[in-house]
C-alpha atoms as a PDB file:
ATOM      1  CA  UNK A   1       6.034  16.757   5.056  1.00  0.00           C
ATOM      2  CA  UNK A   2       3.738  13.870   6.670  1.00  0.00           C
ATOM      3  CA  UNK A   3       2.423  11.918   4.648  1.00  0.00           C
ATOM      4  CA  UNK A   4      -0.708  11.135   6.802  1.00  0.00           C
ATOM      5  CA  UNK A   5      -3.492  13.750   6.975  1.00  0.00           C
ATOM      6  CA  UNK A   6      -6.780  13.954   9.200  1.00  0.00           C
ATOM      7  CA  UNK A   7      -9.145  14.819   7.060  1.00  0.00           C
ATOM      8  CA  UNK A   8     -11.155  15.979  10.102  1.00  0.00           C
ATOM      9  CA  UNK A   9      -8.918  19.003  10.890  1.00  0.00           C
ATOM     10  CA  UNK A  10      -9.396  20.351   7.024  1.00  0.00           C
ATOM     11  CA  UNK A  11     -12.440  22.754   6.874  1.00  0.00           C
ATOM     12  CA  UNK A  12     -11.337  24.792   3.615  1.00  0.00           C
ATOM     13  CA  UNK A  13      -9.068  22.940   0.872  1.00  0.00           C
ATOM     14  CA  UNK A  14      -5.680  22.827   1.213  1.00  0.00           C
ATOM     15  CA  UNK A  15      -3.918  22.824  -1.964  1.00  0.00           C
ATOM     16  CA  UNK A  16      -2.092  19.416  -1.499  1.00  0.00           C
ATOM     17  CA  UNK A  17      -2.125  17.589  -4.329  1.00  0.00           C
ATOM     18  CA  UNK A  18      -2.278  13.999  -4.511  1.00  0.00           C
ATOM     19  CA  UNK A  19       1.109  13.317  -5.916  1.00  0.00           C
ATOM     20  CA  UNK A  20       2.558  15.384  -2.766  1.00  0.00           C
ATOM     21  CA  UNK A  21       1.568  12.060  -0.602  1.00  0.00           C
ATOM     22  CA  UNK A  22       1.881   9.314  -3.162  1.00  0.00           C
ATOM     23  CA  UNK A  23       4.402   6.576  -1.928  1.00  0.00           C
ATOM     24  CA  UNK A  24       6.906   6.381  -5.424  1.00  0.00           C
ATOM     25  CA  UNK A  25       8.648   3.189  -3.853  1.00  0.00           C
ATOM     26  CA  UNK A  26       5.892   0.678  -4.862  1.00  0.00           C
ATOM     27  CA  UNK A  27       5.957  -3.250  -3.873  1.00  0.00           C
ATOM     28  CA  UNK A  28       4.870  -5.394  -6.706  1.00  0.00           C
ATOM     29  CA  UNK A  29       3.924  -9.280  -6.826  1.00  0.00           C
ATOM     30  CA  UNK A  30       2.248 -11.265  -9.677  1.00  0.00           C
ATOM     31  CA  UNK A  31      -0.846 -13.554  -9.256  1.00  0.00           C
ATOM     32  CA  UNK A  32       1.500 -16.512  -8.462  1.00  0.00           C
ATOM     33  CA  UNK A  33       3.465 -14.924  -5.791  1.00  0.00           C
ATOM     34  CA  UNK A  34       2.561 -17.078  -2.239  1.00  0.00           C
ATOM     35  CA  UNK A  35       0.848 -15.290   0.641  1.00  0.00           C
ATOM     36  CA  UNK A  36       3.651 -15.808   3.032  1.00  0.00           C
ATOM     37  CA  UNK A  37       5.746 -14.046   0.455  1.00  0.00           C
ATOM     38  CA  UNK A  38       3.692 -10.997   0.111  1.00  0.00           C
ATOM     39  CA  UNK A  39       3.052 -10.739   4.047  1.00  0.00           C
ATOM     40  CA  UNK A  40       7.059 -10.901   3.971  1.00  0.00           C
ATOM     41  CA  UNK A  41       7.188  -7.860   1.174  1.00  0.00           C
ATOM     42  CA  UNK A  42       4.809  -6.299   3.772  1.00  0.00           C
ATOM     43  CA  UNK A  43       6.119  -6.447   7.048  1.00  0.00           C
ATOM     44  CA  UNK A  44       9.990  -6.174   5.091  1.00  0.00           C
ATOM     45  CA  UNK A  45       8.890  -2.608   3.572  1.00  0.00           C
ATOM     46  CA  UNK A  46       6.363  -1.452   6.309  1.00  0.00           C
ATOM     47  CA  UNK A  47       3.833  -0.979   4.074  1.00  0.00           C
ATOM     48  CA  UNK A  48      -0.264  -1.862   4.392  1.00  0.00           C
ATOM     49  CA  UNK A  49      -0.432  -2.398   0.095  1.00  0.00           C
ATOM     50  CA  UNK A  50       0.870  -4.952  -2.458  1.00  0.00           C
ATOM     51  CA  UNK A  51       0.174  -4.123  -6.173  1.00  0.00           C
ATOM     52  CA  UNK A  52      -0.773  -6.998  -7.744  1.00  0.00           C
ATOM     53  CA  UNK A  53       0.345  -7.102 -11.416  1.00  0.00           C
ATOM     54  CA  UNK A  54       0.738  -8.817 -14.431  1.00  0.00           C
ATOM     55  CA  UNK A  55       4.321  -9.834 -16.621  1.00  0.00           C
ATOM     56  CA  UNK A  56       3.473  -6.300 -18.541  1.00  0.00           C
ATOM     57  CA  UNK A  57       2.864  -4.327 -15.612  1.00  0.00           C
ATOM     58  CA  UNK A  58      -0.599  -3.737 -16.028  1.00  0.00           C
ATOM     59  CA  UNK A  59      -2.463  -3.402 -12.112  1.00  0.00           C
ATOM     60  CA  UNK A  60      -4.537  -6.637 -11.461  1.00  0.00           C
ATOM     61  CA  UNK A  61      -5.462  -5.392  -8.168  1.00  0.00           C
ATOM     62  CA  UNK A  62      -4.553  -4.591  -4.582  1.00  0.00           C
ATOM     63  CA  UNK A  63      -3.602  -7.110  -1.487  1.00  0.00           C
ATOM     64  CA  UNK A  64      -4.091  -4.597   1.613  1.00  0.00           C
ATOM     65  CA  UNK A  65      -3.739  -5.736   5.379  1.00  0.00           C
ATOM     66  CA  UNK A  66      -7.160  -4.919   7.370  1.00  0.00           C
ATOM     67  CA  UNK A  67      -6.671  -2.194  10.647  1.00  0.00           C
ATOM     68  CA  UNK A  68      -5.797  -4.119  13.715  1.00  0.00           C
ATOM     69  CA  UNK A  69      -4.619  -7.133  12.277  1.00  0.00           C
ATOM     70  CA  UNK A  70      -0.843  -7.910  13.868  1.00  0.00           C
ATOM     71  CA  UNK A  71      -0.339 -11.164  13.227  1.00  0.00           C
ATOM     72  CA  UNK A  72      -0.310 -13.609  10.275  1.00  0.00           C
ATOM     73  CA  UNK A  73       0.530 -16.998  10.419  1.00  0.00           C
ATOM     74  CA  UNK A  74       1.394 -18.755   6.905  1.00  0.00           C
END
């Protein structure tokens, strides 16, 4: 199944649930990690998200890359 779904081409509801598209392999750093070391976990994994979290686990917050941005230069 693709993961990615146009919303635009859904008129009636579909039935897929949100833990049908979840991503289960999730990339975690801690407030310390460096931003060259997170845009490495990035570009390493493919991925547009970071979960930033504490020693316990707990979500602090997100570190996302913005559409259209290629290139970052730490």
């Amino acid at each position: 199944m693709k993961r990615r779904i146009q919303l635009t081409k859904f008129k009636q509801e579909t039935g897929i649930k949100v833990g049908d598209m979840m991503t289960r392999k999730l990339i975690l750093v801690n407030p310390e990690t460096s931003v060259k070391e997170c845009v490495k976990k990035m570009l390493d994994n493919k991925i547009g998200t970071v979960l930033v979290t504490n020693k316990d686990k707990k979500l602090l917050g997100l570190i996302t890359t913005c559409p259209g941005l290629r290139v970052v230069t730490c």
